[in-house]
Protein backbone atom coordinates (compact mmCIF):
# COMPACT_ATOMS: atom_id res chain seq x y z
CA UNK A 1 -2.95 49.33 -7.65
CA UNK A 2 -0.82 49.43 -10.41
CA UNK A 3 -0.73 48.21 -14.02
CA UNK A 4 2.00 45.96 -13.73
CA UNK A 5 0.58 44.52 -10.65
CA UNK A 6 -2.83 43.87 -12.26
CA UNK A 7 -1.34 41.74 -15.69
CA UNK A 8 -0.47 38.34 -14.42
CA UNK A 9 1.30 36.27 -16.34
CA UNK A 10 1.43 31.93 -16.63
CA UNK A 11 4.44 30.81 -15.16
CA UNK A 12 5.44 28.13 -17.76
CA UNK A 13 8.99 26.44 -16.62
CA UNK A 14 11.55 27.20 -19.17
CA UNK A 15 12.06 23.59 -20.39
CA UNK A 16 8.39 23.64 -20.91
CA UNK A 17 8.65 27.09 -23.34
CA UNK A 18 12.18 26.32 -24.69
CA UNK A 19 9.90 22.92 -26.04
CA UNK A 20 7.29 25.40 -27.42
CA UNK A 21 9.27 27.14 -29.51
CA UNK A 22 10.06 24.30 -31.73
CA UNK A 23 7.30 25.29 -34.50
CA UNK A 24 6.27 21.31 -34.94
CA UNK A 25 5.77 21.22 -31.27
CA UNK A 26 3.72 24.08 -30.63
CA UNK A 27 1.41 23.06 -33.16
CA UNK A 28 0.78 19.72 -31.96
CA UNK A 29 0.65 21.57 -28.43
CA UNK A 30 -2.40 23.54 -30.09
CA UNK A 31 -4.31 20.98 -31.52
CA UNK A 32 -4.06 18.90 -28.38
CA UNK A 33 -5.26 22.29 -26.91
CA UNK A 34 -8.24 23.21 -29.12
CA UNK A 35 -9.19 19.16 -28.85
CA UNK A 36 -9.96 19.91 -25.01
CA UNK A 37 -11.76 21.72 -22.94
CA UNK A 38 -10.99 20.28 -19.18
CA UNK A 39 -11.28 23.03 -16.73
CA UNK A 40 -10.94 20.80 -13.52
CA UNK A 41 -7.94 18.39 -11.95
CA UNK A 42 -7.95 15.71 -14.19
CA UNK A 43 -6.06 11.81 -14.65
CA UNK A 44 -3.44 10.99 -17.65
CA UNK A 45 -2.25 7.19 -17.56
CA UNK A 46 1.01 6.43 -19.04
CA UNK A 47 2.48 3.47 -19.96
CA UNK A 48 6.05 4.96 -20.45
CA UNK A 49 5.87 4.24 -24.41
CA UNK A 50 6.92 7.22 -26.52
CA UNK A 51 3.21 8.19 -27.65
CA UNK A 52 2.40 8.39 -23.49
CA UNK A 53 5.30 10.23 -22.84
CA UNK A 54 4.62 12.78 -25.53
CA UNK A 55 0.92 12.70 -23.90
CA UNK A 56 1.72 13.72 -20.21
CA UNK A 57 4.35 16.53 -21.78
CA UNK A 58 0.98 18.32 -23.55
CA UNK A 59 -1.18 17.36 -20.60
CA UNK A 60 1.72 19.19 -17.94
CA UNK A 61 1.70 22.35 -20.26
CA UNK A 62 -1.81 22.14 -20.64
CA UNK A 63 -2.27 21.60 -17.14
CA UNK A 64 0.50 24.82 -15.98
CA UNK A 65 -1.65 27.27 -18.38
CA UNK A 66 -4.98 26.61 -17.01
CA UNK A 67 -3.60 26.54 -13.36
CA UNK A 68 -4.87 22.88 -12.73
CA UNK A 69 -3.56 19.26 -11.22
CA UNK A 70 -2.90 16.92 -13.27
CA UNK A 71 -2.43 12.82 -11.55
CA UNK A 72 -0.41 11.51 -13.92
CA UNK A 73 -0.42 7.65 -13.36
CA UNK A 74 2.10 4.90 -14.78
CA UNK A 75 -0.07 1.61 -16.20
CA UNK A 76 1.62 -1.32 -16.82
CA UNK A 77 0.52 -2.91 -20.18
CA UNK A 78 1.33 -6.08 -18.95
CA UNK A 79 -0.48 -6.37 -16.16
CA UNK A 80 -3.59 -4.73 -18.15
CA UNK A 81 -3.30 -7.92 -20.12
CA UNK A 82 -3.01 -10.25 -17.36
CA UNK A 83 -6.15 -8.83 -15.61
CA UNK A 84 -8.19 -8.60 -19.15
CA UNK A 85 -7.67 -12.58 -19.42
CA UNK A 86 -8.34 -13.09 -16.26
CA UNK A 87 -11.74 -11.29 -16.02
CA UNK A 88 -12.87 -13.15 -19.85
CA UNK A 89 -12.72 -16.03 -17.14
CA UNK A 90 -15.10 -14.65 -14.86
């Protein structure tokens, strides 16, 4: 076998390292990297708010260089509230 056929390389979409290169970006990108250590599929719920938008962006790149599945769900923060008072009921 070759050399070239034994380095492998990520695959990171271009939109995804385009992003990176901004230097504010990429070092946001490695804290949120260095914070973690998630080696398995894992769950991100979004509410569609800038903060969880900005959230599932670092948890897709995170996800594409470790070669996992992320299940990135929307949660409506409305509904959380509805089903918090209801349960204080209970």
């Amino acid at each position: 076998m070759s050399h070239k056929n034994l380095s492998v390389k990520i695959k990171i979409p271009k939109f995804f390292r385009d992003k990176l290169k901004d230097k504010k970006v990429n070092l946001i990108y490695k804290r949120f990297e260095k914070s973690l250590n998630i080696n398995e599929n894992f769950g991100v719920a979004v509410s569609g708010g800038p903060d969880s938008l900005a959230l599932a962006f670092l948890a897709q790149i995170y996800s594409l260089k470790r070669k996992i599945n992320p299940k990135l769900m929307q949660m409506n923060t409305l509904k959380i509230a509805e089903l918090s008072r209801c349960l204080t009921h209970l």
